[in-house]
N, C-alpha and C. Protein backbone atom coordinates (compact mmCIF):
# COMPACT_ATOMS: atom_id res chain seq x y z
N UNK A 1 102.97 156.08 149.02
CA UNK A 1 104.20 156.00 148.26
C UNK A 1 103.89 155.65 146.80
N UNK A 2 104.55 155.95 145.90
CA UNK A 2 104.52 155.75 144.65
C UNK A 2 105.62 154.92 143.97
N UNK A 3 105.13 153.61 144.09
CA UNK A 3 105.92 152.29 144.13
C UNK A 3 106.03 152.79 142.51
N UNK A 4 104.91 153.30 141.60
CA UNK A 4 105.30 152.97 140.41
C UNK A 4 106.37 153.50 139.45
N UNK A 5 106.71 155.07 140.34
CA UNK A 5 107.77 155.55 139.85
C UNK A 5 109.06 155.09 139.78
N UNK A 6 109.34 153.89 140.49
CA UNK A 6 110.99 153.09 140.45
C UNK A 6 110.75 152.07 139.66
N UNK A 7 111.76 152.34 139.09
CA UNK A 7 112.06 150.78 138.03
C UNK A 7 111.76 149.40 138.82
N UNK A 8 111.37 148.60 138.13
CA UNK A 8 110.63 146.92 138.24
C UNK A 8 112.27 146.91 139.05
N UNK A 9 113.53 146.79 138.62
CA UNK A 9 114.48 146.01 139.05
C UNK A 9 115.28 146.57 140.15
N UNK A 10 114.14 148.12 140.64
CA UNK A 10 114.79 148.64 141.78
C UNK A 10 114.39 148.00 142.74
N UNK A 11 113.03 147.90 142.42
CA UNK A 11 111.57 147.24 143.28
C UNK A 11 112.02 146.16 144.43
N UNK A 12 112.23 145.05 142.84
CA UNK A 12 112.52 143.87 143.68
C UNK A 12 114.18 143.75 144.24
N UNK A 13 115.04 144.61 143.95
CA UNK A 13 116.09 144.78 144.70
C UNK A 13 115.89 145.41 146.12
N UNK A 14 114.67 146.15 146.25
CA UNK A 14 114.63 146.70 147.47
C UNK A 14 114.13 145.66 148.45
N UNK A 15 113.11 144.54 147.87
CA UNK A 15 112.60 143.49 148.53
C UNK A 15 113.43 142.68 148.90
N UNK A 16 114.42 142.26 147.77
CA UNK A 16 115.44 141.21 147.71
C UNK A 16 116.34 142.12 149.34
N UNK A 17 116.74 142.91 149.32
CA UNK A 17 117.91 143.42 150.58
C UNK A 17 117.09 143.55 151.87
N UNK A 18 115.83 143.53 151.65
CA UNK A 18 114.91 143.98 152.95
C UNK A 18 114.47 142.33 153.98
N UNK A 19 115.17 141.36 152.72
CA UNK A 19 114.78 139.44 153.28
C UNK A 19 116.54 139.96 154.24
N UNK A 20 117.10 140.75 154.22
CA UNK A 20 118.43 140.52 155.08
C UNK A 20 117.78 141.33 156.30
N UNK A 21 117.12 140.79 156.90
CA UNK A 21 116.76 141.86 158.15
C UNK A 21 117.45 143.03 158.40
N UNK A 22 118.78 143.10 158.87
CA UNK A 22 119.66 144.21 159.45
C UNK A 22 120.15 145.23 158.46
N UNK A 23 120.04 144.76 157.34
CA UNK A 23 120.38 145.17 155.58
C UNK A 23 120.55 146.69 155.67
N UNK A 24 119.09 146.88 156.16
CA UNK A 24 118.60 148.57 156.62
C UNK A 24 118.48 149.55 157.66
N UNK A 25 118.62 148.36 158.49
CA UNK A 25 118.87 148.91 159.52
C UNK A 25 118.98 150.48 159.90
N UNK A 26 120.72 150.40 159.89
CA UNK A 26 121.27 151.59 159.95
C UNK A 26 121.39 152.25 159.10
N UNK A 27 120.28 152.74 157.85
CA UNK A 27 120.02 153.34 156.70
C UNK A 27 118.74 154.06 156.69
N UNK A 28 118.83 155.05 155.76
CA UNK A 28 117.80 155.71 155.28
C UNK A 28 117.83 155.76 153.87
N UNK A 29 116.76 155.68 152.89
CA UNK A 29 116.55 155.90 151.41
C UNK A 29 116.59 157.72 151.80
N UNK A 30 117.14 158.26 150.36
CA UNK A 30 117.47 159.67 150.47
C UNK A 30 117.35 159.79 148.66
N UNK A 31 117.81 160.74 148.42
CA UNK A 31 117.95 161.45 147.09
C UNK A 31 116.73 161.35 146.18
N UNK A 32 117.02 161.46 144.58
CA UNK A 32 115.89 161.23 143.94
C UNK A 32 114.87 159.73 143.96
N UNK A 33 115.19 158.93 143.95
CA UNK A 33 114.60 157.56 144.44
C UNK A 33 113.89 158.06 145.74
N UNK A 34 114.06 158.45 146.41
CA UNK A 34 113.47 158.73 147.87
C UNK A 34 112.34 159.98 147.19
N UNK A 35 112.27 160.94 146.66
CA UNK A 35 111.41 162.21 146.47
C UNK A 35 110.84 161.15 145.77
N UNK A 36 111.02 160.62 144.48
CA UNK A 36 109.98 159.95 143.20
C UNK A 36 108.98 158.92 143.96
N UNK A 37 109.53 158.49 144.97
CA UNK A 37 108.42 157.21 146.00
C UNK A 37 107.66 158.87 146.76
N UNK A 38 108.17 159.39 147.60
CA UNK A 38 106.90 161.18 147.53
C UNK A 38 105.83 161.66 146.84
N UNK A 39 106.66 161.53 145.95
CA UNK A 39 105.91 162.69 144.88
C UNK A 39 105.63 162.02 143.24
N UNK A 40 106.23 160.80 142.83
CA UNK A 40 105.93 160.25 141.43
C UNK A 40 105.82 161.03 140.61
N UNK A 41 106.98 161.67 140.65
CA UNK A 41 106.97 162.72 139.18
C UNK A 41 108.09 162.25 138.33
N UNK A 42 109.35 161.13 138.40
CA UNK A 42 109.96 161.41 137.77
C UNK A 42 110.20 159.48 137.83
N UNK A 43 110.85 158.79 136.59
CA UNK A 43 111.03 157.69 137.04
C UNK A 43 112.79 157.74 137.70
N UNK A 44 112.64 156.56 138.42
CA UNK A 44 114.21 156.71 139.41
C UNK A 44 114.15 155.19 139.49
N UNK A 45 115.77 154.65 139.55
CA UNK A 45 116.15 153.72 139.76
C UNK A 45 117.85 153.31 140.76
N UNK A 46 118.31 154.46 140.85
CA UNK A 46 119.29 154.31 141.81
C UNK A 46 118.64 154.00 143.44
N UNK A 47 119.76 153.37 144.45
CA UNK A 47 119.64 153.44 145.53
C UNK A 47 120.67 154.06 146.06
N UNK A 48 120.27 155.08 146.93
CA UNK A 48 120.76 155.62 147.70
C UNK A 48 120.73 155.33 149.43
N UNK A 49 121.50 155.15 150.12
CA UNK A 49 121.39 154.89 151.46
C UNK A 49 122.03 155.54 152.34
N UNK A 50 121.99 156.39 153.38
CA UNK A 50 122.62 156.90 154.28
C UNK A 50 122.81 156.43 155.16
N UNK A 51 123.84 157.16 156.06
CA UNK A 51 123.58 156.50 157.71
C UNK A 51 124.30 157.78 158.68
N UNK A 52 123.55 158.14 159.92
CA UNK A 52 124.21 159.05 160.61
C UNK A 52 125.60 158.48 161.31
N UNK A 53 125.83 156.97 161.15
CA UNK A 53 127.32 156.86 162.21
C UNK A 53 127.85 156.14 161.09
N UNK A 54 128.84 156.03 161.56
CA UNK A 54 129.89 154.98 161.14
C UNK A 54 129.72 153.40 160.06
N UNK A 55 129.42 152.95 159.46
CA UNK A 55 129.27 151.19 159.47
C UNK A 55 130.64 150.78 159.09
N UNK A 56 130.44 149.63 158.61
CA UNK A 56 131.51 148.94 158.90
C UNK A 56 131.79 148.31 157.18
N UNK A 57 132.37 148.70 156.51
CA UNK A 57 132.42 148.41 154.99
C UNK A 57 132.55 147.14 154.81
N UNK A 58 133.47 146.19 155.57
CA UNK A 58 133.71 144.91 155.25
C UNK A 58 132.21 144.69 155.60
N UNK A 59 131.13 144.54 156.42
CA UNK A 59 130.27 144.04 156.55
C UNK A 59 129.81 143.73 155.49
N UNK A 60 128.52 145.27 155.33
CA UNK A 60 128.21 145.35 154.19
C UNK A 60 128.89 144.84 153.10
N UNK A 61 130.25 144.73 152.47
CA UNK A 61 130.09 144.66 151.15
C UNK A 61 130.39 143.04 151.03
N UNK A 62 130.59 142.30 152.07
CA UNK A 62 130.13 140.71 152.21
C UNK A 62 129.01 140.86 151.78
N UNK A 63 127.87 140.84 152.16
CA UNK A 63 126.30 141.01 152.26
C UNK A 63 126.02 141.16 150.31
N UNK A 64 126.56 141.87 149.94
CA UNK A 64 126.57 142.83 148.76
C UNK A 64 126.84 141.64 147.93
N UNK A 65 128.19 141.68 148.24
CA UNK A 65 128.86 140.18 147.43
C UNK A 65 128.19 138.88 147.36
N UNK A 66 127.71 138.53 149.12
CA UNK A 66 127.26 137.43 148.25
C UNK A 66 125.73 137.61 147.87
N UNK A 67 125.01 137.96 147.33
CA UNK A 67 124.06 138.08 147.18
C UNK A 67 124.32 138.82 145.79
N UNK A 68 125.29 138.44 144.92
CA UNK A 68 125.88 138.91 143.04
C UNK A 68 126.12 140.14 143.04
N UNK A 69 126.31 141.16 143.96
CA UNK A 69 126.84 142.31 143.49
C UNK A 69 128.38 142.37 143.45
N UNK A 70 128.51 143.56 142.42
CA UNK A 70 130.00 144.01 142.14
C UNK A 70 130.19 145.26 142.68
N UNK A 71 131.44 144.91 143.43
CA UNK A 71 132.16 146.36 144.59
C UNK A 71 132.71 147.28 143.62
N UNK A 72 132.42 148.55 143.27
CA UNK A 72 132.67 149.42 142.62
C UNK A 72 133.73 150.14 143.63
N UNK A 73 133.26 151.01 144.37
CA UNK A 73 134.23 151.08 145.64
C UNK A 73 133.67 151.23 147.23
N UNK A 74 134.41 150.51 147.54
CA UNK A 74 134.47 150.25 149.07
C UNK A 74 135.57 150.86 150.04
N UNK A 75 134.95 152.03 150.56
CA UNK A 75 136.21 153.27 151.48
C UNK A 75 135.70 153.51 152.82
N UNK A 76 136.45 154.27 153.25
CA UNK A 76 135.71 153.87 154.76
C UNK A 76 134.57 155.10 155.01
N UNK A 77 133.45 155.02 154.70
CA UNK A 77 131.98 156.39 154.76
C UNK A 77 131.09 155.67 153.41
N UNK A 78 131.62 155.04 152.43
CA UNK A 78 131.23 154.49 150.90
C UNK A 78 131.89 153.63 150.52
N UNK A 79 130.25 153.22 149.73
CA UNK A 79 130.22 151.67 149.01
C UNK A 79 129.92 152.09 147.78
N UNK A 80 129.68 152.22 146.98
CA UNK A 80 129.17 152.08 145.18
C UNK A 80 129.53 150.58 144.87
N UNK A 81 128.20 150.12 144.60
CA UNK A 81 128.14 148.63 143.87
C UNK A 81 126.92 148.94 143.02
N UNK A 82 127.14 147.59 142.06
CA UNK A 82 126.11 147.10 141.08
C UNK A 82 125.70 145.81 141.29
N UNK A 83 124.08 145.83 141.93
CA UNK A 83 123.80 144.98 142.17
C UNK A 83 122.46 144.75 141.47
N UNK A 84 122.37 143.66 140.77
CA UNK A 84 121.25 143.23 139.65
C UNK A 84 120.48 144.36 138.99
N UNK A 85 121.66 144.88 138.05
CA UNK A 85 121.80 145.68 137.03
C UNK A 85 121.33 147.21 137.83
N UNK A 86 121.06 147.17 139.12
CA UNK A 86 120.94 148.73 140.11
C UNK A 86 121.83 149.40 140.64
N UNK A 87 122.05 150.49 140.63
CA UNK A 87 123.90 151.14 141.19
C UNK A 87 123.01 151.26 142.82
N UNK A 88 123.86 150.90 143.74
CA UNK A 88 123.42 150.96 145.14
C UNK A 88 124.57 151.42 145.67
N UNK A 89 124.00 152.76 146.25
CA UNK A 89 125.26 153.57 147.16
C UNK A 89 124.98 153.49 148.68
N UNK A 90 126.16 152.87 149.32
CA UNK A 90 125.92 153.57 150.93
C UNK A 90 126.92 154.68 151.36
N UNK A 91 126.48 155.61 152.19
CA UNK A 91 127.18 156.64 152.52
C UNK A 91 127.01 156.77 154.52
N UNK A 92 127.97 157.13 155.05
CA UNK A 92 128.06 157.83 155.85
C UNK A 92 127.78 159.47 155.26
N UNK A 93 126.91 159.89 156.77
CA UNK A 93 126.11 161.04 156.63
C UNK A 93 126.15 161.81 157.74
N UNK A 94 126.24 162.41 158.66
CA UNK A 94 126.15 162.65 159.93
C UNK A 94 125.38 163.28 160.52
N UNK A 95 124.63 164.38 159.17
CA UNK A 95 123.86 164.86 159.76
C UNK A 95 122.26 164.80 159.91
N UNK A 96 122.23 165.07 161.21
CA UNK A 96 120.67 164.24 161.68
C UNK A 96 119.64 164.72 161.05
N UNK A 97 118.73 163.45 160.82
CA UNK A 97 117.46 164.17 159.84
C UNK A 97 116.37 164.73 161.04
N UNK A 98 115.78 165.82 159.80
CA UNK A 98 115.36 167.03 160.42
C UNK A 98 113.82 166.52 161.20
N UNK A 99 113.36 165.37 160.60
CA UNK A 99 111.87 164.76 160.39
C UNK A 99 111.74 163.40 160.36
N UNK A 100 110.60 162.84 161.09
CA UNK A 100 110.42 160.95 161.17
C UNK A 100 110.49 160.67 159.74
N UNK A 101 110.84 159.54 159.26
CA UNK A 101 111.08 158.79 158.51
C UNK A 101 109.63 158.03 158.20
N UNK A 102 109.76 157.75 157.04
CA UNK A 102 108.27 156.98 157.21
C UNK A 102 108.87 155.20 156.37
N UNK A 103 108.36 154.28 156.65
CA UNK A 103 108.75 152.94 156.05
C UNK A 103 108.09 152.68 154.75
N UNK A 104 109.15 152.04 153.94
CA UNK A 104 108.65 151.23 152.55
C UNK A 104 108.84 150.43 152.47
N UNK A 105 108.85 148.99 152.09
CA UNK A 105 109.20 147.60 152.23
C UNK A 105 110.56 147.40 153.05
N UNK A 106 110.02 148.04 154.55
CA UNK A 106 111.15 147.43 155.58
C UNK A 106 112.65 148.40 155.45
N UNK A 107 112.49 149.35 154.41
CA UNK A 107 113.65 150.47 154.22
C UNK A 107 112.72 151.76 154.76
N UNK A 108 113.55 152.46 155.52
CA UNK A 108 113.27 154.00 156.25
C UNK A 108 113.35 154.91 155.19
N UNK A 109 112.01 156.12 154.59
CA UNK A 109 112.66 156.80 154.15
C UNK A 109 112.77 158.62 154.27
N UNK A 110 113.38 159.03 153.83
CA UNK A 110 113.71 160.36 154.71
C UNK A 110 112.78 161.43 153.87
N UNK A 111 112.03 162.61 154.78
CA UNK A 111 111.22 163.07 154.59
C UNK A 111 111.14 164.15 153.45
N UNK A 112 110.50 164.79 152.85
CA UNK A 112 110.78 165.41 151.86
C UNK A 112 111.36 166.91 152.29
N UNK A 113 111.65 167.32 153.62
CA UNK A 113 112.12 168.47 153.71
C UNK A 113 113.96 167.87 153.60
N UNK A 114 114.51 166.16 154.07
CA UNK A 114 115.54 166.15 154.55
C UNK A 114 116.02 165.77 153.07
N UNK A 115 115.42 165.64 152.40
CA UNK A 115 115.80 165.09 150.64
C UNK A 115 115.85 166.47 150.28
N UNK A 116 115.44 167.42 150.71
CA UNK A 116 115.24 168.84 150.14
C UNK A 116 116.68 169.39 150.12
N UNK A 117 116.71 169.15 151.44
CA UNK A 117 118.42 169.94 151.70
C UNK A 117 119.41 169.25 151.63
N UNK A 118 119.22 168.08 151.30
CA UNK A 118 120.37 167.29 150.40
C UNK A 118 120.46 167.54 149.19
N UNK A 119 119.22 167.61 148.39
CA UNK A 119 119.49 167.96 147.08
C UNK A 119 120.05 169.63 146.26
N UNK A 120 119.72 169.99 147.47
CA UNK A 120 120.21 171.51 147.12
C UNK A 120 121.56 171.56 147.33
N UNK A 121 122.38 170.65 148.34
CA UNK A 121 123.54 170.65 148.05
C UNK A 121 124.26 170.15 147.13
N UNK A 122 123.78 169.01 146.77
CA UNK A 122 124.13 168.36 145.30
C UNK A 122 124.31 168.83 144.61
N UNK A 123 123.06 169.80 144.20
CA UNK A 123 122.82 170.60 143.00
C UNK A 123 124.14 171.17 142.71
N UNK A 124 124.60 171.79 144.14
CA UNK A 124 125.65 173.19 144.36
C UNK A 124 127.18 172.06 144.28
N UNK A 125 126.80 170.97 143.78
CA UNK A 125 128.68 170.52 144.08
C UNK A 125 128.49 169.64 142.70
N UNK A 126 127.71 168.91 142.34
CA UNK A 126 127.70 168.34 140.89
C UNK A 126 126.61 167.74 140.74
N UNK A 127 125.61 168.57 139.90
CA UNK A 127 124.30 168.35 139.62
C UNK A 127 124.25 167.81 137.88
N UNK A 128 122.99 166.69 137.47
CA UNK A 128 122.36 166.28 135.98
C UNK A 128 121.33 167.17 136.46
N UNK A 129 120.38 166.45 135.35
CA UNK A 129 119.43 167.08 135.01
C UNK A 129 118.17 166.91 135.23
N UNK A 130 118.30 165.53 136.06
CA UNK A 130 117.02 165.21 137.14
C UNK A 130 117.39 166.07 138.94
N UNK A 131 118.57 166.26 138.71
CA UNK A 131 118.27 166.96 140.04
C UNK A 131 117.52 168.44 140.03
N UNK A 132 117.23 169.09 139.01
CA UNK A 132 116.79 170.15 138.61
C UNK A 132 115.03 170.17 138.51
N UNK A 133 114.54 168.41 137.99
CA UNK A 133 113.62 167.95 137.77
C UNK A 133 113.08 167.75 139.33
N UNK A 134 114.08 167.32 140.13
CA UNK A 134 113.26 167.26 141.77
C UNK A 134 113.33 168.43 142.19
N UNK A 135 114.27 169.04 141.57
CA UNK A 135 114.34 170.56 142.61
C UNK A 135 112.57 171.66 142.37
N UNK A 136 112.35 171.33 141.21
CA UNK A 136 111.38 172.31 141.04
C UNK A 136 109.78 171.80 142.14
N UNK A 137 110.14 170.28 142.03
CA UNK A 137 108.75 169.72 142.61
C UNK A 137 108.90 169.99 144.02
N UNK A 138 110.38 169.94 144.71
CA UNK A 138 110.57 170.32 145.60
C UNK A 138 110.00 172.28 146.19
N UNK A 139 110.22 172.87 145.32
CA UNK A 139 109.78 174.31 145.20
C UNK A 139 108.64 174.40 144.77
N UNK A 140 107.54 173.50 144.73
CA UNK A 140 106.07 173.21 144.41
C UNK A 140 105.49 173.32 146.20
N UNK A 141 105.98 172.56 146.72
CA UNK A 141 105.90 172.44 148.20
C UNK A 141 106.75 173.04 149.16
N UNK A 142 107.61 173.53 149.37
CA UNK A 142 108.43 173.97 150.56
C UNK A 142 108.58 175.49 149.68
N UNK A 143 108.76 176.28 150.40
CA UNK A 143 109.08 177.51 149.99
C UNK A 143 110.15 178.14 150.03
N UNK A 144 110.52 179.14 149.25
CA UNK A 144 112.16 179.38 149.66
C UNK A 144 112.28 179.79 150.91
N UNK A 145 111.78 179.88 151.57
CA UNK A 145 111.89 180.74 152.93
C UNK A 145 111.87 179.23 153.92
N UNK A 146 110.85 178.44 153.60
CA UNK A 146 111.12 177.09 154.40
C UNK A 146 112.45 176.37 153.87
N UNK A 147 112.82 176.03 152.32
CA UNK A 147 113.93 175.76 152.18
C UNK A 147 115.33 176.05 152.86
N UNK A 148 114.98 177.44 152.89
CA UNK A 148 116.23 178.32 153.60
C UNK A 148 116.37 178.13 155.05
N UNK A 149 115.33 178.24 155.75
CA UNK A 149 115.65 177.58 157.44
C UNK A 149 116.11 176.08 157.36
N UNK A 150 115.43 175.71 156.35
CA UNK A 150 115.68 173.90 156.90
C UNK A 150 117.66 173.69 156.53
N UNK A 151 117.73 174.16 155.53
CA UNK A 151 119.29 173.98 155.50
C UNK A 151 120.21 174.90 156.37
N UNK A 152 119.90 175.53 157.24
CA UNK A 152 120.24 176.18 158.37
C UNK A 152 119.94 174.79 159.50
N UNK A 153 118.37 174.68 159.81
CA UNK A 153 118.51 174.11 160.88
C UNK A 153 119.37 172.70 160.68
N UNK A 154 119.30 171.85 159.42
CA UNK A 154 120.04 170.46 159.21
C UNK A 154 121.73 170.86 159.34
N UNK A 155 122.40 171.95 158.59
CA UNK A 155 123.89 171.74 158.13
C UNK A 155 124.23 173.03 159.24
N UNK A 156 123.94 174.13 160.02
CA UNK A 156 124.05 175.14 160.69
C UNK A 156 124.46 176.44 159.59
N UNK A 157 123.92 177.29 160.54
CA UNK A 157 123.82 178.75 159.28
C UNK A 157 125.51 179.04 159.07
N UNK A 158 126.19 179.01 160.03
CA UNK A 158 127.69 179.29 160.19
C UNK A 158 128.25 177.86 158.80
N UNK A 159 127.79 176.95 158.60
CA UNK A 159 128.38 176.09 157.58
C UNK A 159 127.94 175.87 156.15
N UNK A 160 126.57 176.51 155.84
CA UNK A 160 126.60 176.86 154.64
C UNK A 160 126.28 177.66 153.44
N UNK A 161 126.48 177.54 152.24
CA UNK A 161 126.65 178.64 151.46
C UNK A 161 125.73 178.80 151.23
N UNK A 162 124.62 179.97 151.38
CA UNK A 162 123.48 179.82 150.44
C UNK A 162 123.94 180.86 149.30
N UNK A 163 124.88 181.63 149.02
CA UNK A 163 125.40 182.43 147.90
C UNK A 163 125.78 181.17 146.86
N UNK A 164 126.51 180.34 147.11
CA UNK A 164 126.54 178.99 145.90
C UNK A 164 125.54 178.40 145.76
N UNK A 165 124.69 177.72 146.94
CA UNK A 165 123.99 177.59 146.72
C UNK A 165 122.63 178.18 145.24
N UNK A 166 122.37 179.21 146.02
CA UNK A 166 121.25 179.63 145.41
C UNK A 166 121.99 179.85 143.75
N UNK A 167 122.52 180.40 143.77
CA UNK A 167 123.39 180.54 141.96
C UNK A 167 123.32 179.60 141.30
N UNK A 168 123.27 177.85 142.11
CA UNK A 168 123.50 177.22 141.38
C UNK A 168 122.49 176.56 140.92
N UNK A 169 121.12 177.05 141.39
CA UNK A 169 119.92 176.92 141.16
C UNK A 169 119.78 177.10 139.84
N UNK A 170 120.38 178.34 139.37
CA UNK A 170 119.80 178.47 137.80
C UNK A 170 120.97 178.39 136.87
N UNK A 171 122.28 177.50 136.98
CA UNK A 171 123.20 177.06 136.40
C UNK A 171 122.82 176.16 135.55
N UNK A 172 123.09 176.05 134.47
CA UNK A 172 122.44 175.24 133.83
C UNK A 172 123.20 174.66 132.55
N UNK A 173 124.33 174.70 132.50
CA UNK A 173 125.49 175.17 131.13
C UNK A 173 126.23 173.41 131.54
N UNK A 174 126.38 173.30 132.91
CA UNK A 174 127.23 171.86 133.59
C UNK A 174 126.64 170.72 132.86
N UNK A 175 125.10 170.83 133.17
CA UNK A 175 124.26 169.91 132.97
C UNK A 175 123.68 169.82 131.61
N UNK A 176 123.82 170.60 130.82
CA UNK A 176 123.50 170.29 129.44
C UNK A 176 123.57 168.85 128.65
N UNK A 177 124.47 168.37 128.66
CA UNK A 177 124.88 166.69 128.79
C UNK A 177 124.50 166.02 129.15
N UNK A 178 123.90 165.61 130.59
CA UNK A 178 123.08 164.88 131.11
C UNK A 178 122.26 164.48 130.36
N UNK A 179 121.65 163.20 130.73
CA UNK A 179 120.36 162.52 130.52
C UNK A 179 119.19 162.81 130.72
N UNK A 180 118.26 163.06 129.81
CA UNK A 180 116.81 163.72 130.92
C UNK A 180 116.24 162.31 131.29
N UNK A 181 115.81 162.67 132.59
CA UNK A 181 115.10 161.97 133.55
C UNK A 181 113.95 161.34 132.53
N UNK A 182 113.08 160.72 133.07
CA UNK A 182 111.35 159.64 132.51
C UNK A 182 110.45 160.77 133.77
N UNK A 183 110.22 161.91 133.12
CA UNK A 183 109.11 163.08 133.67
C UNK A 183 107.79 161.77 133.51
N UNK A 184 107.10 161.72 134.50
CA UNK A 184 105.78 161.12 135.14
C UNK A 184 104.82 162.19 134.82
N UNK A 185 105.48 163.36 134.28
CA UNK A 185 104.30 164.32 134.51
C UNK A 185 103.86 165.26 133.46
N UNK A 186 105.29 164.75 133.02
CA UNK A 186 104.88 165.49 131.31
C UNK A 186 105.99 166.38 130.74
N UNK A 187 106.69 167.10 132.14
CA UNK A 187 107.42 168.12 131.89
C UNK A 187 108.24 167.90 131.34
N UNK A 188 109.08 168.99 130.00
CA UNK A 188 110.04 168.51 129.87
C UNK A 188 111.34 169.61 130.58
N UNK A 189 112.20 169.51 129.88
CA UNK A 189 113.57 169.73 130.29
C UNK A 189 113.53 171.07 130.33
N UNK A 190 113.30 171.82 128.91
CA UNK A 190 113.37 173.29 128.59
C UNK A 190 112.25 174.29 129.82
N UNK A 191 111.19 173.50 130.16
CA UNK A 191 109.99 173.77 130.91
C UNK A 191 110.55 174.26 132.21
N UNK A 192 111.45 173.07 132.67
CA UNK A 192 112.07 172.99 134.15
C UNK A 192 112.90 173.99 133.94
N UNK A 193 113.34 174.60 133.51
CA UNK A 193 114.77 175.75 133.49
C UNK A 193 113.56 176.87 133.24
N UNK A 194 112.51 177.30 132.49
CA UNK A 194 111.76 178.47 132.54
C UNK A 194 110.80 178.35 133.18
N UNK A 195 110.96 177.79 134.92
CA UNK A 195 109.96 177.77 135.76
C UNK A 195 110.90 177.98 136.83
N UNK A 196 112.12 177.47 137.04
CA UNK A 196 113.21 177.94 137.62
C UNK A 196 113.60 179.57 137.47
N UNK A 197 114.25 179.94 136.28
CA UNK A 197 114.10 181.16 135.84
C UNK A 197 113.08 182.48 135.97
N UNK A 198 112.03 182.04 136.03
CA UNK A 198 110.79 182.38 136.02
C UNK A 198 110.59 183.28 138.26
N UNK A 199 111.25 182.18 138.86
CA UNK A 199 111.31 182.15 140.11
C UNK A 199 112.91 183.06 140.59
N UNK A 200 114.17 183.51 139.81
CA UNK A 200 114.87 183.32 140.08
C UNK A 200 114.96 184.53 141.11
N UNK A 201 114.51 185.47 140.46
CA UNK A 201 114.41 186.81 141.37
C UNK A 201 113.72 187.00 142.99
N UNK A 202 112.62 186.27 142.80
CA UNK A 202 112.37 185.83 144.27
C UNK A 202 112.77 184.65 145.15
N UNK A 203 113.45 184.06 144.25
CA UNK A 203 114.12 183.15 145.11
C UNK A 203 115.50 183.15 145.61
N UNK A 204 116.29 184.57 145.22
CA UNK A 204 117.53 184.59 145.36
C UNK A 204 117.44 185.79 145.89
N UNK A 205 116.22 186.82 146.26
CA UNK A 205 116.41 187.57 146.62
C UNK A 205 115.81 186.68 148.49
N UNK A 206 114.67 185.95 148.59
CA UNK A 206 115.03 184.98 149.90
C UNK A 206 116.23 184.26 150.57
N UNK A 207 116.68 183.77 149.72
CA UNK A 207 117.87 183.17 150.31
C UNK A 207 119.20 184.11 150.66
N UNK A 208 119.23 185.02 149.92
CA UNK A 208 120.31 186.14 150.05
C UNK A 208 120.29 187.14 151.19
N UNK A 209 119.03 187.50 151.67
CA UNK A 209 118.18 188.72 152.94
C UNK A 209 119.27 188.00 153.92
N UNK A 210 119.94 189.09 154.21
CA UNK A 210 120.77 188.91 155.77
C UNK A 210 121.77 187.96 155.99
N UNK A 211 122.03 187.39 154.26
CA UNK A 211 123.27 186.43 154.38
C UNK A 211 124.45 187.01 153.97
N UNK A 212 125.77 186.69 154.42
CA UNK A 212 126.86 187.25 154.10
C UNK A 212 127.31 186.64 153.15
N UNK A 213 127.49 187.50 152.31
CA UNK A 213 127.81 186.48 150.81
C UNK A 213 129.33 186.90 150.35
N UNK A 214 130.30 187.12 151.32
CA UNK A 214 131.59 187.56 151.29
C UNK A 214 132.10 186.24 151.16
């Protein structure tokens, strides 16, 4: 894992919630924080947390509270708080990850194919400009053709779009605004869109073969 890619104050927030034994329990680390501990290409400081069932919001956001965080919102699937200066999200999730989990200080985290096909949906419903930054490292390793089964086998072929999907791969007009990410690797911003671009034709002509894009 690549402890060094998360911020000092994610670090010890992850230590600080991991002294609550059950904290994590029913969680998984997911999104960019989850790929940057992978792969250390980008710096990350959000937490992200999933869970395949249900929890229980009042729990958690006791836990949250007393331990100085502020309830941003608390609904029944999500939490958004700020806790020692870190935005920490929990979510209900349902759908089952595709691959074992591997552990980081006592938090589960989800594998780089199940961060894969989360982030491609992101991308496709409201993407910055680090999700573009994982997407490519993500397309360093998995291929469009592995990409494309795995979000079949995780969300079922009957439930999602790969026609939005894939389009929204090389959208790039939303995100202009955004913040660029702390690249670990050098890349910059303009780089990531003409390596994307660069791919777009074979990658949209994979994802598109035999899909109904009505």
């Amino acid at each position: 894992m690549f402890e060094q890619a998360l911020d000092t104050r994610t670090i010890l927030l992850i230590k600080t919630l991991a002294q609550h034994g059950t904290f994590f329990e029913n969680f998984y680390l997911a999104g960019g924080t989850a790929l940057s501990l992978h792969l250390g290409h980008r710096r990350s400081e959000d937490i992200d947390l999933f869970a395949e069932k249900q929890f229980s919001i009042n729990y958690y956001s006791d836990i949250i509270s007393s331990i100085g965080g502020r309830i941003l919102i608390a609904e029944q699937g999500t939490i958004h708080c700020i806790l020692d200066e870190v935005k920490l999200s929990l979510f209900y999730y349902p759908y089952p990850l595709l691959n074992p989990v591997t552990e980081f200080f006592n938090i589960k985290i989800a594998s780089i194919a199940d961060i894969a096909c989360m982030k491609a949906v992101a991308i496709s419903q409201r993407a910055e400009k680090k999700d573009f930054f994982d997407l490519i490292e993500i397309l360093k390793i998995l291929s469009p053709a592995e990409v494309k089964n795995i979000l079949y086998d995780k969300f079922g072929q009957n439930k999602i779009n790969l026609y939005h999907i894939v389009k929204s791969f090389f959208y790039f007009s939303d995100v202009e605004d955004s913040p660029d990410p702390i690249s670990l690797t050098g890349i910059t911003w303009e780089k990531v869109k003409d390596y994307l671009i660069s791919r777009e034709k074979e990658i949209s002509s994979i994802f598109l073969t035999g899909t109904n894009c009505a």
